[in-house]
N, C-alpha and C. Protein backbone atom coordinates (compact mmCIF):
# COMPACT_ATOMS: atom_id res chain seq x y z
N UNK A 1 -18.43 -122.37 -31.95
CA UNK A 1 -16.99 -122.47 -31.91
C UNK A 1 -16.56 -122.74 -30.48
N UNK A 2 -15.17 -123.34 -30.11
CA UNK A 2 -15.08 -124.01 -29.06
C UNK A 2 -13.23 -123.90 -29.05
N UNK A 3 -12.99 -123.39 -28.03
CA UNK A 3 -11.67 -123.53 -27.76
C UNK A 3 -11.47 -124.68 -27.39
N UNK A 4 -9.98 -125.44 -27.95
CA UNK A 4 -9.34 -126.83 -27.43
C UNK A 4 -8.06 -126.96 -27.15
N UNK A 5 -7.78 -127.14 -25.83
CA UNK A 5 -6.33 -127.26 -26.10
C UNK A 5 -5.34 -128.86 -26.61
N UNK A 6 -4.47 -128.12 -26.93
CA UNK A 6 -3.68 -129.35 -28.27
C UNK A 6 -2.39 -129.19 -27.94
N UNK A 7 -2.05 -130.61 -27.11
CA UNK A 7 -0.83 -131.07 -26.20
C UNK A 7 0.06 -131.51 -27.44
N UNK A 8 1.29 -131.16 -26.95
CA UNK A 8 2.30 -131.72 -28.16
C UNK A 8 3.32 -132.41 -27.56
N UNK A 9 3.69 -133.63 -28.11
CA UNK A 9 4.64 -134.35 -27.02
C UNK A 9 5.86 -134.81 -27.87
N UNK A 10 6.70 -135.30 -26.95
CA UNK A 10 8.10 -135.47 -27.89
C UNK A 10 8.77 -136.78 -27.87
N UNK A 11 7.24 -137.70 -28.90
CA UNK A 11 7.49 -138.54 -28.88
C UNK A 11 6.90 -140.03 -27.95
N UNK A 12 6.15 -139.12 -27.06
CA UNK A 12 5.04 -140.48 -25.77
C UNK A 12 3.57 -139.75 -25.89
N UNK A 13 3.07 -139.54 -27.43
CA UNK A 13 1.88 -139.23 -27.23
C UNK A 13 0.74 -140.43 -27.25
N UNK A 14 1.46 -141.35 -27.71
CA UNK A 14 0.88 -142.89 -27.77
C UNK A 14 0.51 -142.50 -26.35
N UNK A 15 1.42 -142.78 -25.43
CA UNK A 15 1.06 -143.39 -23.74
C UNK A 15 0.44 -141.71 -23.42
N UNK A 16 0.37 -140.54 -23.56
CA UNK A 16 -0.69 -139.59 -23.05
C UNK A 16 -1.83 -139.64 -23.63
N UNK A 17 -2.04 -140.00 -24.50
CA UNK A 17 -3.95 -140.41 -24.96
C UNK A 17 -4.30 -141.70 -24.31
N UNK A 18 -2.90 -142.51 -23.78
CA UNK A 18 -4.06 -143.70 -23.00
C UNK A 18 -4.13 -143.34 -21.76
N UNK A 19 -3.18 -142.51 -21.09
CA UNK A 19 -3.22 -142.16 -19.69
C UNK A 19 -4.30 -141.08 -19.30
N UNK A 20 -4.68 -140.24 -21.30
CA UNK A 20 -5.79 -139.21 -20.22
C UNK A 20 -6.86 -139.98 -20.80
N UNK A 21 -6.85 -140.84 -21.80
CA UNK A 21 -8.40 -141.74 -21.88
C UNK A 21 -8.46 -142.06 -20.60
N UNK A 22 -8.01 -142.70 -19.81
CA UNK A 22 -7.97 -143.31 -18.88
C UNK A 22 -8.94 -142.55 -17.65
N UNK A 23 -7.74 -141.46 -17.48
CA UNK A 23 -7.98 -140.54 -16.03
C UNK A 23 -8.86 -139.87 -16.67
N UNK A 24 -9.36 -139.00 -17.52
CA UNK A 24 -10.67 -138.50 -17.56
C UNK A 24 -11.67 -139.29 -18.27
N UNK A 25 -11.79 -140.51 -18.04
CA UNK A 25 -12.80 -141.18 -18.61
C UNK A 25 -13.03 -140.96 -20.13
N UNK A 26 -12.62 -140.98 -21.22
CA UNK A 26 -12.79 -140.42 -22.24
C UNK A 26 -13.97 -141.24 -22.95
N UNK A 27 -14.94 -140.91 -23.03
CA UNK A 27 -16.22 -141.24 -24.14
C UNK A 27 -15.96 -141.52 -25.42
N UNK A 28 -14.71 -140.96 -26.27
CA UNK A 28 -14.42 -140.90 -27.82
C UNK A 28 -12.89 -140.96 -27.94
N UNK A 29 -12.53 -141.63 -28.63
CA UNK A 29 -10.51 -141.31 -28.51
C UNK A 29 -10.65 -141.77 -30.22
N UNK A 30 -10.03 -140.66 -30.97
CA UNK A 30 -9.31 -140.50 -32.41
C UNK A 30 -7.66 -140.34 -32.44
N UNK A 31 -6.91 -141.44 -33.11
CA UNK A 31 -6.00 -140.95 -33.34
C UNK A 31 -5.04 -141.30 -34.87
N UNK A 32 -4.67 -140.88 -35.20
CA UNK A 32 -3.97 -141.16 -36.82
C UNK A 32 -2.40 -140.83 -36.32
N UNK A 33 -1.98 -142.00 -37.09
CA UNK A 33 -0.06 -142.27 -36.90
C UNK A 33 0.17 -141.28 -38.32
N UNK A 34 1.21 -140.94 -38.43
CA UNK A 34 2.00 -140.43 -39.92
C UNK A 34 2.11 -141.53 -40.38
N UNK A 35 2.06 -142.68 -40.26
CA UNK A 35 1.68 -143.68 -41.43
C UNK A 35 0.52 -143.78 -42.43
N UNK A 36 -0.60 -143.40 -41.42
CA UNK A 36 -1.57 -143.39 -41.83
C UNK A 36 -1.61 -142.59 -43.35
N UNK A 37 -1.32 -141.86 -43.43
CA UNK A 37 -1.09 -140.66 -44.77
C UNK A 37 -0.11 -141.20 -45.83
N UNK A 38 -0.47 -141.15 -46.62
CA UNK A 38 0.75 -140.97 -47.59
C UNK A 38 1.42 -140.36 -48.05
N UNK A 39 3.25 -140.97 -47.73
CA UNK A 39 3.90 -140.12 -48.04
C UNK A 39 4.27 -139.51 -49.24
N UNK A 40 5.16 -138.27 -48.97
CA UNK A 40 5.64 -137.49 -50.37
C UNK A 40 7.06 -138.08 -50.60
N UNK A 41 6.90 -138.55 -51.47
CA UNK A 41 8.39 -139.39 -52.12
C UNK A 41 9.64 -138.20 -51.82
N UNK A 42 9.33 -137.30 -52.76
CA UNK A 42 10.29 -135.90 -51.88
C UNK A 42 10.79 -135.61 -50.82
N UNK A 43 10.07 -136.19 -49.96
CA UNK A 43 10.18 -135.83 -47.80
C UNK A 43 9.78 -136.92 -47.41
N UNK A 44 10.99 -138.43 -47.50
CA UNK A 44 9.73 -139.38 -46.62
C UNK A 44 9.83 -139.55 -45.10
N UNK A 45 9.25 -139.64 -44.74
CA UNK A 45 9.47 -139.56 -43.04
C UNK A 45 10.52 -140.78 -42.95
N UNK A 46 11.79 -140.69 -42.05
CA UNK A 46 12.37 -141.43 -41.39
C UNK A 46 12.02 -142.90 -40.61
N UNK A 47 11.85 -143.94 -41.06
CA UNK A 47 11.06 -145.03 -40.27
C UNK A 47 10.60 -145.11 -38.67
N UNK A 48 11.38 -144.69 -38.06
CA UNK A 48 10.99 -144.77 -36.77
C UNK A 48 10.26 -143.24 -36.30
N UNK A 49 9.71 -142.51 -37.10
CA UNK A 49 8.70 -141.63 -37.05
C UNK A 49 6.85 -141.60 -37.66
N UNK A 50 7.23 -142.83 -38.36
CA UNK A 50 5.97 -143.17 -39.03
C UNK A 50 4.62 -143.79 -37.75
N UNK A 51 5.41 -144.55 -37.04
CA UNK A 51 4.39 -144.57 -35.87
C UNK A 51 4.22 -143.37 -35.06
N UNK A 52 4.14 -142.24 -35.32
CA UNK A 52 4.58 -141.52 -34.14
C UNK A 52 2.61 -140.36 -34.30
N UNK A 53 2.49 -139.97 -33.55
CA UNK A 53 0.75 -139.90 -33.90
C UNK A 53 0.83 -138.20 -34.09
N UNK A 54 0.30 -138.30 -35.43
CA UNK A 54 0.01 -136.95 -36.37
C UNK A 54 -0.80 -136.38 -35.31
N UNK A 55 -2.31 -136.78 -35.00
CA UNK A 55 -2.92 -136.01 -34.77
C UNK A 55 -4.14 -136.90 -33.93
N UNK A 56 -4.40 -136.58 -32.78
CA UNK A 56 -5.68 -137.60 -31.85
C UNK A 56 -6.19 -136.43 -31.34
N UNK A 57 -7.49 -137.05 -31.18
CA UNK A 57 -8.43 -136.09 -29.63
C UNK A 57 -8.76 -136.96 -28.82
N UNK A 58 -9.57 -136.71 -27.80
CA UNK A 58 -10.21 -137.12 -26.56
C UNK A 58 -10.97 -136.17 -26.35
N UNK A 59 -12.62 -136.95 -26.31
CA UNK A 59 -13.55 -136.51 -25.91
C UNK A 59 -14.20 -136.99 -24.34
N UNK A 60 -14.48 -135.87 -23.66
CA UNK A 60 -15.11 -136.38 -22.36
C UNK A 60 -15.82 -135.39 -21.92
N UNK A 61 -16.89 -135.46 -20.95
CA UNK A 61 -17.55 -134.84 -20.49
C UNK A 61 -18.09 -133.36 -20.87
N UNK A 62 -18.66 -133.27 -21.71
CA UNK A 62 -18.40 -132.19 -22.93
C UNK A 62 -16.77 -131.29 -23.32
N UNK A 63 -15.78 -131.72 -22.82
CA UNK A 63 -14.54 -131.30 -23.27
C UNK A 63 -13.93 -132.26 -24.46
N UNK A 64 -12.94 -131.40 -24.94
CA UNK A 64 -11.77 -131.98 -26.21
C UNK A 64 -10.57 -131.83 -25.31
N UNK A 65 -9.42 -132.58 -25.58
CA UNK A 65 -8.35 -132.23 -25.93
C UNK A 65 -7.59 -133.36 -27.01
N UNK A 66 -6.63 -132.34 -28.17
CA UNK A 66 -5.93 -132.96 -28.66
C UNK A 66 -4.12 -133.17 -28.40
N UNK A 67 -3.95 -133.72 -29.43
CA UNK A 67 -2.55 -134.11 -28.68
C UNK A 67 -2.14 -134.67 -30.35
N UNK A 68 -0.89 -134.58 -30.38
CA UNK A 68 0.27 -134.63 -31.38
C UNK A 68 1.71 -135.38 -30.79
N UNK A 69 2.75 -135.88 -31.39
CA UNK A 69 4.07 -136.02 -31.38
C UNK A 69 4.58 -134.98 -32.14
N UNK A 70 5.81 -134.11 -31.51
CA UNK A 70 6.47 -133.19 -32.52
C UNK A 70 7.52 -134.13 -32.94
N UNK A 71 7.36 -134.11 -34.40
CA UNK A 71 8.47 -135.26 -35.19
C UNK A 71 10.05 -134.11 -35.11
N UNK A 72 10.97 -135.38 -34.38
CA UNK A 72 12.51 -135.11 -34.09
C UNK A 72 12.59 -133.99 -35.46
N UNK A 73 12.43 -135.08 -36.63
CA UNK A 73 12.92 -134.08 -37.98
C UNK A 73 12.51 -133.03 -38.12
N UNK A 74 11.57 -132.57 -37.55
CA UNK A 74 10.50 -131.08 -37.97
C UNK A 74 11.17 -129.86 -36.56
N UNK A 75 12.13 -130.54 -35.48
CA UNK A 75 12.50 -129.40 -35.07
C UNK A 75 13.60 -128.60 -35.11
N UNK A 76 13.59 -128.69 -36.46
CA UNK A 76 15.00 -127.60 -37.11
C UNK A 76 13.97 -126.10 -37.75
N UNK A 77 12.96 -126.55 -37.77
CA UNK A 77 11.66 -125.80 -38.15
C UNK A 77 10.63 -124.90 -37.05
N UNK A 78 10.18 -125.97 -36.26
CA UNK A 78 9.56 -125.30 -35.04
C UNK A 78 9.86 -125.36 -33.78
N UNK A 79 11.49 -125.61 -33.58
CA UNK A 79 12.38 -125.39 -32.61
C UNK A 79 11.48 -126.65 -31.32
N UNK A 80 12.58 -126.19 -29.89
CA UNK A 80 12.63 -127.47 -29.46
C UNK A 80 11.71 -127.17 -28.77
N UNK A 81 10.59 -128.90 -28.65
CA UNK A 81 9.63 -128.68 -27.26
C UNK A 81 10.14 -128.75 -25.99
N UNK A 82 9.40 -127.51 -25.35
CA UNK A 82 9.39 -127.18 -23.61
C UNK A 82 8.48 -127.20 -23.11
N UNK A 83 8.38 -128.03 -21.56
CA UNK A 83 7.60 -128.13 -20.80
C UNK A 83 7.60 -126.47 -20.26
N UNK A 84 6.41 -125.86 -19.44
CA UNK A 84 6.45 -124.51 -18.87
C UNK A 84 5.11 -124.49 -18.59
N UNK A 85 4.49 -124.04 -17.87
CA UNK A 85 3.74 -123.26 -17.25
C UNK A 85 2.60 -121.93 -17.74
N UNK A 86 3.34 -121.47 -19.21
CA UNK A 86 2.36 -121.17 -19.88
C UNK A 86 1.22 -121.56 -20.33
N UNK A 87 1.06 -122.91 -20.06
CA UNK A 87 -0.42 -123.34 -20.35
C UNK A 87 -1.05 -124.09 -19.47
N UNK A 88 -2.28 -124.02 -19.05
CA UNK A 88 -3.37 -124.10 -17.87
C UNK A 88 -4.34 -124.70 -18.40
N UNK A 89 -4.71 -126.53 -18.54
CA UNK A 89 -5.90 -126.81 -18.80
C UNK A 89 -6.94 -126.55 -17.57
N UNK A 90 -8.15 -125.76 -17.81
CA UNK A 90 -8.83 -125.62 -16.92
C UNK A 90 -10.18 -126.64 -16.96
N UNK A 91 -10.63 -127.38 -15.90
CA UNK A 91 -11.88 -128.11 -16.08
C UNK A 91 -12.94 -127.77 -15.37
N UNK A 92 -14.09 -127.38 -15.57
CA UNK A 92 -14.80 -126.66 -14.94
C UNK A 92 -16.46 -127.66 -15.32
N UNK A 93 -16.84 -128.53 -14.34
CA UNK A 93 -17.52 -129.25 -13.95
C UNK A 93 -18.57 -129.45 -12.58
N UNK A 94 -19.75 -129.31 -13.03
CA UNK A 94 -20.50 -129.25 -11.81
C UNK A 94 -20.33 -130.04 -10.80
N UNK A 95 -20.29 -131.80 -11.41
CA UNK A 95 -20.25 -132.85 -10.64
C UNK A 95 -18.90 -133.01 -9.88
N UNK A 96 -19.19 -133.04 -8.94
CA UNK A 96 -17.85 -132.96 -7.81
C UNK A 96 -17.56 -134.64 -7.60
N UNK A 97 -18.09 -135.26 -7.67
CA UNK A 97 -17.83 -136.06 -8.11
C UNK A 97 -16.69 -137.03 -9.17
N UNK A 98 -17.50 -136.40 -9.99
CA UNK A 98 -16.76 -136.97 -11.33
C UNK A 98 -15.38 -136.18 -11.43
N UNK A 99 -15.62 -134.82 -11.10
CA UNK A 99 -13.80 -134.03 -10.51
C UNK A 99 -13.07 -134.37 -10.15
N UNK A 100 -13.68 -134.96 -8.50
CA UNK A 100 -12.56 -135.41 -7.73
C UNK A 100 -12.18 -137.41 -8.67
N UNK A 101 -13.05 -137.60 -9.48
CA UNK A 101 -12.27 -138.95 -9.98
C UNK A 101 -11.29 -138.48 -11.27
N UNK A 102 -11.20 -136.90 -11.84
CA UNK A 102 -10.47 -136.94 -12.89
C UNK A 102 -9.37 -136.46 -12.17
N UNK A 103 -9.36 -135.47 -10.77
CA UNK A 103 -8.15 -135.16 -10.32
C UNK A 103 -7.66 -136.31 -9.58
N UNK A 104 -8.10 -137.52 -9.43
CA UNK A 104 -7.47 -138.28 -8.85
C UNK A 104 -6.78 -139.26 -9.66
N UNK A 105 -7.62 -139.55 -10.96
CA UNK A 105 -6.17 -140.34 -12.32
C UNK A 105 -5.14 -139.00 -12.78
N UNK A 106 -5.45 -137.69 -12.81
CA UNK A 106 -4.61 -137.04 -13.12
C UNK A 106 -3.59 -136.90 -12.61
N UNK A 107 -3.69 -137.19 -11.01
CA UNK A 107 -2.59 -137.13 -10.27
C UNK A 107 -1.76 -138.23 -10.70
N UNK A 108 -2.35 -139.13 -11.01
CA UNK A 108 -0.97 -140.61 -11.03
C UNK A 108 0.22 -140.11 -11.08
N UNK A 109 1.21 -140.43 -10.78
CA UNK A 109 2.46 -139.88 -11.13
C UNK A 109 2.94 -138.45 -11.57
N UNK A 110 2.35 -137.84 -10.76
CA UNK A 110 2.39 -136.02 -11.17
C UNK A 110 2.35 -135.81 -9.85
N UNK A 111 2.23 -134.45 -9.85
CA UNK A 111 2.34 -133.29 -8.62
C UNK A 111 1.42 -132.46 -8.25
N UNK A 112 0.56 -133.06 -6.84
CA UNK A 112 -0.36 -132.04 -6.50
C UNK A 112 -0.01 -130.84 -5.89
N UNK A 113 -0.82 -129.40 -6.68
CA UNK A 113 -0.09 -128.45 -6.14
C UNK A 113 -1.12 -127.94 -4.99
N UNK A 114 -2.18 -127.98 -5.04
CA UNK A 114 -3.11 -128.05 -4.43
C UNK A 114 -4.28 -128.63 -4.22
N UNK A 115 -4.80 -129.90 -3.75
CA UNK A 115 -5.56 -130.62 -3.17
C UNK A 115 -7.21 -129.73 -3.31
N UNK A 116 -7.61 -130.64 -4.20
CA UNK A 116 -9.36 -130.56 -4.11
C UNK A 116 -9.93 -129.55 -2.64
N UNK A 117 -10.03 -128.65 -2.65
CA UNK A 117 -10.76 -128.56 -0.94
C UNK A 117 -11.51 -126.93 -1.51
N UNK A 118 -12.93 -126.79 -0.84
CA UNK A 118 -13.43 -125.69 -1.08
C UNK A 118 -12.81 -123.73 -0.52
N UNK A 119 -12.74 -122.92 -1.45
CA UNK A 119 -12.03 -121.93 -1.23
C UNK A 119 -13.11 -120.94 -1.21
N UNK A 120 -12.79 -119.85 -1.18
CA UNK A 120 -13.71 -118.35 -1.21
C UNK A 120 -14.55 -118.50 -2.77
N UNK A 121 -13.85 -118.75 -3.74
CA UNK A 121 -14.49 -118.63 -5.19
C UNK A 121 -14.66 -119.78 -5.74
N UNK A 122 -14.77 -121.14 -4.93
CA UNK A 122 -14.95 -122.20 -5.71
C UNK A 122 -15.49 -123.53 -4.21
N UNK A 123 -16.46 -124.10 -4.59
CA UNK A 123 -16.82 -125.01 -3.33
C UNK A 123 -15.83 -126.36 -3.61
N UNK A 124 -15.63 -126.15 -4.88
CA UNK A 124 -14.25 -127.51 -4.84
C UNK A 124 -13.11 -126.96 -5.47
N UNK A 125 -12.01 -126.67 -5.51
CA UNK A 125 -10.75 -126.24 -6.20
C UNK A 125 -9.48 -126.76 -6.01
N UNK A 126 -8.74 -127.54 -6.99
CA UNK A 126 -7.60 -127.76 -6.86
C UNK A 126 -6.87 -127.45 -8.27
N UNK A 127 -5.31 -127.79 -7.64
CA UNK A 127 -4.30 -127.71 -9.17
C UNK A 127 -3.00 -128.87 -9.26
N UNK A 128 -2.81 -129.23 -10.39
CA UNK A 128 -1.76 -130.38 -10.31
C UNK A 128 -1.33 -130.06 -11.29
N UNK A 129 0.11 -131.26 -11.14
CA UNK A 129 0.58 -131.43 -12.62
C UNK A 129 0.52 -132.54 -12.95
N UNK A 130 0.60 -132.79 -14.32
CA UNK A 130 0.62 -134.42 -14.30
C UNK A 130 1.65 -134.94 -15.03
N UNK A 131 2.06 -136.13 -14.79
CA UNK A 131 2.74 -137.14 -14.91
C UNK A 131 3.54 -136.28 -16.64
N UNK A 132 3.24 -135.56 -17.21
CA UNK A 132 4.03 -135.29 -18.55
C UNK A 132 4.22 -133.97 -18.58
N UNK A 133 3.98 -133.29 -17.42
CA UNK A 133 4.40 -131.41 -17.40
C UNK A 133 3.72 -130.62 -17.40
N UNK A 134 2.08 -131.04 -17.70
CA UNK A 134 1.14 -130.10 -18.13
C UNK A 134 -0.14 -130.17 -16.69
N UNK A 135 0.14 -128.36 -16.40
CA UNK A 135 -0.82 -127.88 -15.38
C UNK A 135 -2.14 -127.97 -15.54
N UNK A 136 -2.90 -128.46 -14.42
CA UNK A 136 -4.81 -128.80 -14.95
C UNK A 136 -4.94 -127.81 -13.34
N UNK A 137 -6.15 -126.99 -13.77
CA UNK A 137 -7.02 -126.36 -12.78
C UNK A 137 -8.39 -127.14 -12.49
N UNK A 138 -8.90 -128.19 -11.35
CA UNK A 138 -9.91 -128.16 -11.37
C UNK A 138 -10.99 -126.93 -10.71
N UNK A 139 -12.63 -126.79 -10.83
CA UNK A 139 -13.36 -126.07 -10.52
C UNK A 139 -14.93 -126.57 -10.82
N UNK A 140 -15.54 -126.74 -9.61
CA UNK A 140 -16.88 -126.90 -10.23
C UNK A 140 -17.95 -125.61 -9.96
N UNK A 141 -17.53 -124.65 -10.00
CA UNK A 141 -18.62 -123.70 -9.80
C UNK A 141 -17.69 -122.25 -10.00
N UNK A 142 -16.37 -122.12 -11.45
CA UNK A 142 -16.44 -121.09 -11.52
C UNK A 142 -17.47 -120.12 -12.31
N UNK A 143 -17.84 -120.81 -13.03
CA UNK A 143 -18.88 -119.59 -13.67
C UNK A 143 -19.69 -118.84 -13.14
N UNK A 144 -20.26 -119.81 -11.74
CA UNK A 144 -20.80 -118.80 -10.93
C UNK A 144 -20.52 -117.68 -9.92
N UNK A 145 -19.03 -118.42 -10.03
CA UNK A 145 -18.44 -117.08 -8.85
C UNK A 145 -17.81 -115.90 -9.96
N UNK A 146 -17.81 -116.08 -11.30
CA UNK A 146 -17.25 -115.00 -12.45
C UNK A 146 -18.65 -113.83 -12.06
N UNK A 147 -19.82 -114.70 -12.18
CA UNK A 147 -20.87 -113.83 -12.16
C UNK A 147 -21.36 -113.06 -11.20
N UNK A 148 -20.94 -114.17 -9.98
CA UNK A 148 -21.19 -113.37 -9.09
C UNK A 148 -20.62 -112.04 -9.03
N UNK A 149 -19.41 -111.90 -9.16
CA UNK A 149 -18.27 -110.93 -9.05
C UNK A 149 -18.38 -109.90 -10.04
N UNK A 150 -18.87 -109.91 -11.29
CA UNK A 150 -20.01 -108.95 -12.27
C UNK A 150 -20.40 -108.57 -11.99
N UNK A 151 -21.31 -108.99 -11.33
CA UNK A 151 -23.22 -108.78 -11.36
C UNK A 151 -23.06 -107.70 -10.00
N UNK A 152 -22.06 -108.16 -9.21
CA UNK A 152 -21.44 -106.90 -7.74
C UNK A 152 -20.79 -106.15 -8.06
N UNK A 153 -19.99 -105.78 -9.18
CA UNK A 153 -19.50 -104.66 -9.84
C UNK A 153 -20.21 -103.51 -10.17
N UNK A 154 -21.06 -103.71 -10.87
CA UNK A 154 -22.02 -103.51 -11.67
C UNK A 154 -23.12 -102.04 -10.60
């Protein structure tokens, strides 16, 4: 089992699966429109929601993330989307390398909050936002500083 986080957008999830195919190199990209499905004669979706994408992932570097449009009509139901700070994609990658090339498409048009540079608990660490609201932590060596910090408890 595998935690994933699953971006919901309001309405530009088309252009965030090509912007993070893009910036994290994505190996695999799935995505299905609400067209794709067939509708219930009872509830038919509104025409200019039928393109709007049910449900995609992106696969890269052994990570997922998915991503959705919240349909206009469905938020009388699950109220309105907000950007915030409650959620933290974290990427945690050996190759420093390949880091500093995902924090550098991630940045496109977003906000670095802190710049790639080695700290006390991480030999590379930075944080941004990107271009659609959502906070990314990079790290290539926390697991080892979790352990370290255990294993000295202990």
């Amino acid at each position: 089992m595998s935690a994933i986080a699953y971006l919901n957008f309001d309405g530009v999830a088309e252009q965030a699966i090509e912007f993070y195919s893009e910036a994290l190199q994505a190996i695999e990209v799935k995505k299905v429109t609400y067209k794709d499905f067939p509708q219930d004669p009872s509830y038919p979706l509104p025409e200019n929601e039928l393109n709007m994408i049910m449900e995609s992932s992106i696969e890269f570097a052994g990570g997922k993330i998915m991503m959705s449009d919240l349909l206009p009509s469905m938020k009388g139901v699950t109220g309105e989307l907000m950007k915030g700070n409650n959620v933290w994609i974290s990427l945690v990658y050996a190759d420093k390398q390949k880091l500093e090339r995902y924090f550098k498409g991630l940045s496109v048009d977003g906000h670095v909050i802190m710049p790639l540079s080695n700290t006390p608990w991480s030999s590379c660490f930075g944080m941004l936002v990107d271009k659609f609201g959502f906070c990314w932590k990079f790290n290539s060596d926390a697991d080892q500083f979790l352990d370290n910090v255990i294993s000295n408890k202990q």
